[in-house]
Protein backbone atom coordinates (compact mmCIF):
# COMPACT_ATOMS: atom_id res chain seq x y z
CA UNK A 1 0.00 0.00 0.00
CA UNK A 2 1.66 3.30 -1.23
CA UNK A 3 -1.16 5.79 -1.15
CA UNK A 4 -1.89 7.17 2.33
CA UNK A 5 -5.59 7.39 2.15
CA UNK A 6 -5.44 3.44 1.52
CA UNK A 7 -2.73 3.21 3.78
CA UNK A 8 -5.13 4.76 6.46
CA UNK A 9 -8.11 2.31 5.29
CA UNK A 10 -5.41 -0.60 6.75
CA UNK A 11 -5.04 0.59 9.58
CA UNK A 12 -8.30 1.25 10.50
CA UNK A 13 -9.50 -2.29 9.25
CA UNK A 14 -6.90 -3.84 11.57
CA UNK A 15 -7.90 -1.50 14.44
CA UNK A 16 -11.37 -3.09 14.31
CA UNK A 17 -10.42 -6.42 13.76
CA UNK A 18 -7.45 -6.28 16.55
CA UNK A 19 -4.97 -7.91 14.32
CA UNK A 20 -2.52 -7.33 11.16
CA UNK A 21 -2.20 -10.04 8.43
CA UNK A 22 0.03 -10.50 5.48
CA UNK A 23 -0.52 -13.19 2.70
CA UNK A 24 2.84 -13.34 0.47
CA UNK A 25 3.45 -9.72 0.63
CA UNK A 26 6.68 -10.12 2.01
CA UNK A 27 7.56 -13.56 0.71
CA UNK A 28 5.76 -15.77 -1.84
CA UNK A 29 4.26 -18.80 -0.15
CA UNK A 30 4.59 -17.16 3.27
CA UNK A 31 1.48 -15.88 5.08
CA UNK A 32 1.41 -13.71 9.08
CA UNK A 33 -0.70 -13.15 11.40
CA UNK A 34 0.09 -10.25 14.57
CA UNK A 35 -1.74 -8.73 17.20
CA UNK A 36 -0.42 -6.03 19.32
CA UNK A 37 0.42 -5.41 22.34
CA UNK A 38 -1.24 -2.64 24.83
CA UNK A 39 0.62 -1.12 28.08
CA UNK A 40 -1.22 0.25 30.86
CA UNK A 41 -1.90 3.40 29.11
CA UNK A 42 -3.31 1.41 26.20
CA UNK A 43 -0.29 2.46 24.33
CA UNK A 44 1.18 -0.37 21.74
CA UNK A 45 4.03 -1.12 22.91
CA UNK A 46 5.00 -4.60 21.11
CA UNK A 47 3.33 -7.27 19.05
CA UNK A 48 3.44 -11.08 18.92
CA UNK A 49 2.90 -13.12 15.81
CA UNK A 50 3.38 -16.23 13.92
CA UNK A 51 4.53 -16.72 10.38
CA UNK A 52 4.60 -19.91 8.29
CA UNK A 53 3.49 -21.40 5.04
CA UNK A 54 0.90 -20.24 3.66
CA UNK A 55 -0.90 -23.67 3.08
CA UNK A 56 -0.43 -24.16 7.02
CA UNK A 57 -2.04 -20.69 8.08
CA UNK A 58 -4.76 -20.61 5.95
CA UNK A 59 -7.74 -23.04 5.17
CA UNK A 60 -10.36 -22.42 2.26
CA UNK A 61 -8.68 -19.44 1.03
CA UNK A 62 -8.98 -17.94 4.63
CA UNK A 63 -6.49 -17.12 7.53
CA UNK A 64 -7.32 -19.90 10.13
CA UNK A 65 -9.91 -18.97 12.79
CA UNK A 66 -8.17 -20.45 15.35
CA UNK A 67 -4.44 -18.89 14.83
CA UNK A 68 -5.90 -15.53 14.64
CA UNK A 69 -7.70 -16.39 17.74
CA UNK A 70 -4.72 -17.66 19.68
CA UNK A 71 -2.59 -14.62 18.53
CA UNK A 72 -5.03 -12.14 19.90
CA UNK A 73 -5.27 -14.19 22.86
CA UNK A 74 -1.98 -13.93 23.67
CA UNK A 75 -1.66 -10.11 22.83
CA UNK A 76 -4.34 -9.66 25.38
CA UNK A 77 -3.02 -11.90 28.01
CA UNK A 78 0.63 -9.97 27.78
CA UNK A 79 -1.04 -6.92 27.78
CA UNK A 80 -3.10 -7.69 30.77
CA UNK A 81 0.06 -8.67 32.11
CA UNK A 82 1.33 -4.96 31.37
CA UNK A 83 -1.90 -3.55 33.06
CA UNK A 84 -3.71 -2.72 29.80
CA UNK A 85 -6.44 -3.94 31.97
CA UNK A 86 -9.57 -5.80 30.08
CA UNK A 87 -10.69 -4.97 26.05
């Protein structure tokens, strides 16, 4: 994405959806899914993530429900950790 306005569309798409993905943009045949990470102040502060082929993180043409799940998971649970508190 090159154009700010788009650029801006990302971002706001992974605010709602509380994670980043990327489906061989960086590599061919490699897919990611991140989350980040909140501080007390509900600041980012980090991320966490997994990466692997892209046959492994997706099923049906879709990013796996359940990775996405367990990367927000743990985002949240470091974060709480941090004293992001609940979200």
């Amino acid at each position: 994405v090159v154009d700010p306005e788009a650029f801006e569309g990302v971002l706001d798409l992974t605010r709602a959806r509380g994670y980043a993905s990327d489906v061989e943009e960086t590599w061919e045949g490699i897919a990611s899914v991140a989350a980040p990470i909140h501080d007390r102040r509900r600041m980012p502060v980090g991320a966490v993530g997994i990466t692997g082929a892209v046959e492994r993180v997706r099923r049906e043409g879709e990013l796996r429900p359940d990775l996405i799940a367990a990367v927000r998971d743990c985002a949240r649970a470091v974060s709480r950790d941090l004293g992001a508190g609940r979200f």
